[in-house]
C-alpha atoms as a PDB file:
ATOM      1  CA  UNK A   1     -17.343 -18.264  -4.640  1.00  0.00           C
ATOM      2  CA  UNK A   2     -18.000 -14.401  -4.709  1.00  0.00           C
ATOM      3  CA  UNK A   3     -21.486 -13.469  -5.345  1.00  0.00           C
ATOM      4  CA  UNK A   4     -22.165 -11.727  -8.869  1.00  0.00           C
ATOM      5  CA  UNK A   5     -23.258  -8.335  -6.683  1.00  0.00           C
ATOM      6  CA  UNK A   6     -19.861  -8.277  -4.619  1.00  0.00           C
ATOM      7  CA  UNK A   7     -17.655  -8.571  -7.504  1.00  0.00           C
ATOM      8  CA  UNK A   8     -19.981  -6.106 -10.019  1.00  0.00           C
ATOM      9  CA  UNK A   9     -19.533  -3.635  -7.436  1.00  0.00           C
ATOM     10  CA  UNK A  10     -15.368  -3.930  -6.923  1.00  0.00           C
ATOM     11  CA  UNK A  11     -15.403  -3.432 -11.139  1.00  0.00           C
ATOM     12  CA  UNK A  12     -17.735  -0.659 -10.784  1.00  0.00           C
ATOM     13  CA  UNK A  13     -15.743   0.949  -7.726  1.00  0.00           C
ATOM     14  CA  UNK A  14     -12.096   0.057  -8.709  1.00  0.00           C
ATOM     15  CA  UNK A  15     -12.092   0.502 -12.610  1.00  0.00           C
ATOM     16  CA  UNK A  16     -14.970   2.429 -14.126  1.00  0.00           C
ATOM     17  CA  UNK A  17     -18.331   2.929 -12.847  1.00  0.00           C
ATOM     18  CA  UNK A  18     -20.831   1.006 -14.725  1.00  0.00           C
ATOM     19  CA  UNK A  19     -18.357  -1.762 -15.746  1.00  0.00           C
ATOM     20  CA  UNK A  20     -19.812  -4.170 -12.983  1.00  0.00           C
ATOM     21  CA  UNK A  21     -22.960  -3.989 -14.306  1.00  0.00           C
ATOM     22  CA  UNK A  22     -22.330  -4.563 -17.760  1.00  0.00           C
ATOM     23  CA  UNK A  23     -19.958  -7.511 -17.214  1.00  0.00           C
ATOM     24  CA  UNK A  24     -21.168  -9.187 -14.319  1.00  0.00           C
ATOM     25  CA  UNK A  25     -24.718  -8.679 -14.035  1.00  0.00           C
ATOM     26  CA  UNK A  26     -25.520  -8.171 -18.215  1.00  0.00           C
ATOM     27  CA  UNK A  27     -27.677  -5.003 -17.278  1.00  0.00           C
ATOM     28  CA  UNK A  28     -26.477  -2.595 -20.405  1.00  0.00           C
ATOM     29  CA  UNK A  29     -28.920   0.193 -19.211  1.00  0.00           C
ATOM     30  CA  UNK A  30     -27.869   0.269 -15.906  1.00  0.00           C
ATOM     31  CA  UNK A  31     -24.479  -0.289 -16.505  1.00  0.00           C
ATOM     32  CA  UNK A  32     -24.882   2.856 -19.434  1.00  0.00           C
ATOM     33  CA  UNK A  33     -27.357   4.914 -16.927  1.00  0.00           C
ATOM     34  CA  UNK A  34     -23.424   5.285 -14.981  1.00  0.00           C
ATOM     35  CA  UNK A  35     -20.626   5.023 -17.604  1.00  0.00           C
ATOM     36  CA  UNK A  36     -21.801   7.549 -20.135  1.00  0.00           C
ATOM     37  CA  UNK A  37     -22.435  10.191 -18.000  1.00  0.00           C
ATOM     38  CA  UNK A  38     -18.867   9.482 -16.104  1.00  0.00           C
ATOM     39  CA  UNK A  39     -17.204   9.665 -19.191  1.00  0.00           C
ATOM     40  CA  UNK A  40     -18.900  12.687 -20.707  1.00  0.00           C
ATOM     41  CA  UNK A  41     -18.221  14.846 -17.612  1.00  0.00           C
ATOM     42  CA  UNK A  42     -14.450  13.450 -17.815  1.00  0.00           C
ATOM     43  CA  UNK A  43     -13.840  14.302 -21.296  1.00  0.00           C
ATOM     44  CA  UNK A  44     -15.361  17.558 -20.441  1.00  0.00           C
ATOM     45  CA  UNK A  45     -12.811  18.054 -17.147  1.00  0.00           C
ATOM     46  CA  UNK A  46      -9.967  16.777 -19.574  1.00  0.00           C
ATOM     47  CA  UNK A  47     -10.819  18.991 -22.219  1.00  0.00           C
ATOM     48  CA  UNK A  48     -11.072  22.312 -19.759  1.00  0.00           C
ATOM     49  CA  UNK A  49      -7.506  21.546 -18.474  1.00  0.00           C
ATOM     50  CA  UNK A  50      -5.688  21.134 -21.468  1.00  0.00           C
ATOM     51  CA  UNK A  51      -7.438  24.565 -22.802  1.00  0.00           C
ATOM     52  CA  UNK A  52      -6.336  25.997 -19.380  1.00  0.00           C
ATOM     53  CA  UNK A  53      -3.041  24.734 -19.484  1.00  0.00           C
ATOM     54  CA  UNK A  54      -2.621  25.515 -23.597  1.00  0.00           C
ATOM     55  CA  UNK A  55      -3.144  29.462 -22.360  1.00  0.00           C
ATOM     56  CA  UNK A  56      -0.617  29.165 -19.931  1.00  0.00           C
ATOM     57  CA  UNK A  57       1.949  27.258 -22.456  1.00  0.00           C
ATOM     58  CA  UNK A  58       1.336  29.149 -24.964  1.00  0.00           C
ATOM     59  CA  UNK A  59       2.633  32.832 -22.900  1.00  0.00           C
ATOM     60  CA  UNK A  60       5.070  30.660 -21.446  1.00  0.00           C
ATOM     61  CA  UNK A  61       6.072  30.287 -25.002  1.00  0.00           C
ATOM     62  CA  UNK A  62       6.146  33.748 -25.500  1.00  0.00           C
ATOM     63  CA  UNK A  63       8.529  34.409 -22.820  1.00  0.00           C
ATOM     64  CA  UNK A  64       6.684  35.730 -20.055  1.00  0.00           C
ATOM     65  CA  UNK A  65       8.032  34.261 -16.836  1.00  0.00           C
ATOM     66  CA  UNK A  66       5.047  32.699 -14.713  1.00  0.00           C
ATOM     67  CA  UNK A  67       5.142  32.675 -11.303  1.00  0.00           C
ATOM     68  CA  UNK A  68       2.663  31.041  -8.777  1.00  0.00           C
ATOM     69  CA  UNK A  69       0.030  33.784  -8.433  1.00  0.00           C
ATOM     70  CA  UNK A  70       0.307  34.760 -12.635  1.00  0.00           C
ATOM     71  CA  UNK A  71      -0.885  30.634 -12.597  1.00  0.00           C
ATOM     72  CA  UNK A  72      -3.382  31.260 -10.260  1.00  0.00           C
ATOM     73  CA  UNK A  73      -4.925  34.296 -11.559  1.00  0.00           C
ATOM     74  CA  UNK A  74      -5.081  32.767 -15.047  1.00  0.00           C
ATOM     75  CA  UNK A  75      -6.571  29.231 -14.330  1.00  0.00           C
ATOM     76  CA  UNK A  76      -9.610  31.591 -12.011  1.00  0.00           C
ATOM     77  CA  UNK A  77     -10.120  33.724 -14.560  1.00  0.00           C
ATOM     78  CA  UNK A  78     -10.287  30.724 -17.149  1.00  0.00           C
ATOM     79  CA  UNK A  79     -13.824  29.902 -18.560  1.00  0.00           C
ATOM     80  CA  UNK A  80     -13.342  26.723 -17.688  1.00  0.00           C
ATOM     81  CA  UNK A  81     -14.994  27.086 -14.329  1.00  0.00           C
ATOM     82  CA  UNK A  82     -18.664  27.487 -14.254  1.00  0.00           C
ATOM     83  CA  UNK A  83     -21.841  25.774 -13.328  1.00  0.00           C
ATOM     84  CA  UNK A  84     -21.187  22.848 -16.000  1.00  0.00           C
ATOM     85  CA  UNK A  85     -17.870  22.671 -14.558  1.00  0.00           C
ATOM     86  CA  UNK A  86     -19.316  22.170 -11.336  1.00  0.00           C
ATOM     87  CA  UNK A  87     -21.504  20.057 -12.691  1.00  0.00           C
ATOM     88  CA  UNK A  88     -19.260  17.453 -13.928  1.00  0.00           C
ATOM     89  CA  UNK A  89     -16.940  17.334 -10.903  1.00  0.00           C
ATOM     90  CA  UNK A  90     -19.819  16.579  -8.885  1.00  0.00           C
ATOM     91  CA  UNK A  91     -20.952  13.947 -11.187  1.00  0.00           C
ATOM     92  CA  UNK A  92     -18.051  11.972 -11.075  1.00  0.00           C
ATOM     93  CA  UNK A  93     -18.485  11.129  -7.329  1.00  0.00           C
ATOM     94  CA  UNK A  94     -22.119  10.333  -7.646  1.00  0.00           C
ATOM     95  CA  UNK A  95     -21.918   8.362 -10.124  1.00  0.00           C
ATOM     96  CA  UNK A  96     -19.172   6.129  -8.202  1.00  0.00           C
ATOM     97  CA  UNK A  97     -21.212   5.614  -5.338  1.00  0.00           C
ATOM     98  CA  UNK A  98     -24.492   5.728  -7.460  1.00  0.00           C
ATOM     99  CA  UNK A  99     -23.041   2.176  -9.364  1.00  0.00           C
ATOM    100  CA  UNK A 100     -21.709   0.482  -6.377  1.00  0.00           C
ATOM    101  CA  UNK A 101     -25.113   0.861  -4.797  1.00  0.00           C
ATOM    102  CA  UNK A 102     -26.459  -0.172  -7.864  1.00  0.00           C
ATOM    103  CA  UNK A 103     -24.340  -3.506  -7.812  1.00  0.00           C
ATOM    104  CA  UNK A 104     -25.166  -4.221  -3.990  1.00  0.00           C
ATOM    105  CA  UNK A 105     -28.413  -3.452  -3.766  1.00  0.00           C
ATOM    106  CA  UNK A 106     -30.228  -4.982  -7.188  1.00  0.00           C
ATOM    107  CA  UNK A 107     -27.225  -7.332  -7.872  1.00  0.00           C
ATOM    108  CA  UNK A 108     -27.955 -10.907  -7.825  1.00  0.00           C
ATOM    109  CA  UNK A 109     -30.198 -11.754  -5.079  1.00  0.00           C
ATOM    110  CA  UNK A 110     -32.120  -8.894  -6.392  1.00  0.00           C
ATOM    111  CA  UNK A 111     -33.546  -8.470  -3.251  1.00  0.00           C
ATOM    112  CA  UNK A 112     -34.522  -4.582  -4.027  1.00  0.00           C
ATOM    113  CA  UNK A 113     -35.118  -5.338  -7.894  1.00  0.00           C
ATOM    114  CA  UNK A 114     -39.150  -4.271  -8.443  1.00  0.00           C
ATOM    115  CA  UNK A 115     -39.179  -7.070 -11.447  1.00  0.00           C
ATOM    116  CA  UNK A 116     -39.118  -9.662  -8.676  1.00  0.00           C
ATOM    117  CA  UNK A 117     -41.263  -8.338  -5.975  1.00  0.00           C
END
């Protein structure tokens, strides 16, 4: 049989980070500490490229013909970018590796977990 740890930190690493902890090991604030922020920064990242990509529908629309540098001067001069753009890409990562570690290292055995030193 698969330890609780092992297969908290597959959900968490091959679905949605956070998920292992809720489901396997029934630690909500954990499993919350990673899946809120992950999916706050991706609504964020989803919601800059569609605004990005409405701009550039919208003067396709128009009839301008875009070519590969119009597309590229547009999306860098977008407002999307930015530090809180930055900020969410980089959280996304983190947060991956942040809830697998989580699952390994204070998973069942608990053999890092302060509540059972």
């Amino acid at each position: 049989m698969m330890p609780e740890s092992i297969k908290a930190a597959l959900l968490s690493g091959l679905i949605f980070p956070g998920l292992g902890q809720l489901v396997f090991l029934k630690r909500r604030a954990r499993g919350c500490l990673f899946l809120l922020p992950t999916v706050a920064s991706t609504v964020y990242l989803l919601y800059a490229i569609s605004f990005s990509a409405d701009n550039l529908l919208q003067q396709l629309n128009t009839g301008h013909m875009l070519s590969a540098q119009m597309i590229a001067s547009a999306v860098s001069k977008s407002s999307t970018g930015g530090p809180l753009a930055t900020m969410a890409f980089l959280l996304l990562p983190l947060a991956w590796i942040g809830s697998i570690l989580d699952a390994l290292l204070f998973g069942e055995d608990h053999r890092l977990d302060p509540k059972k030193s």
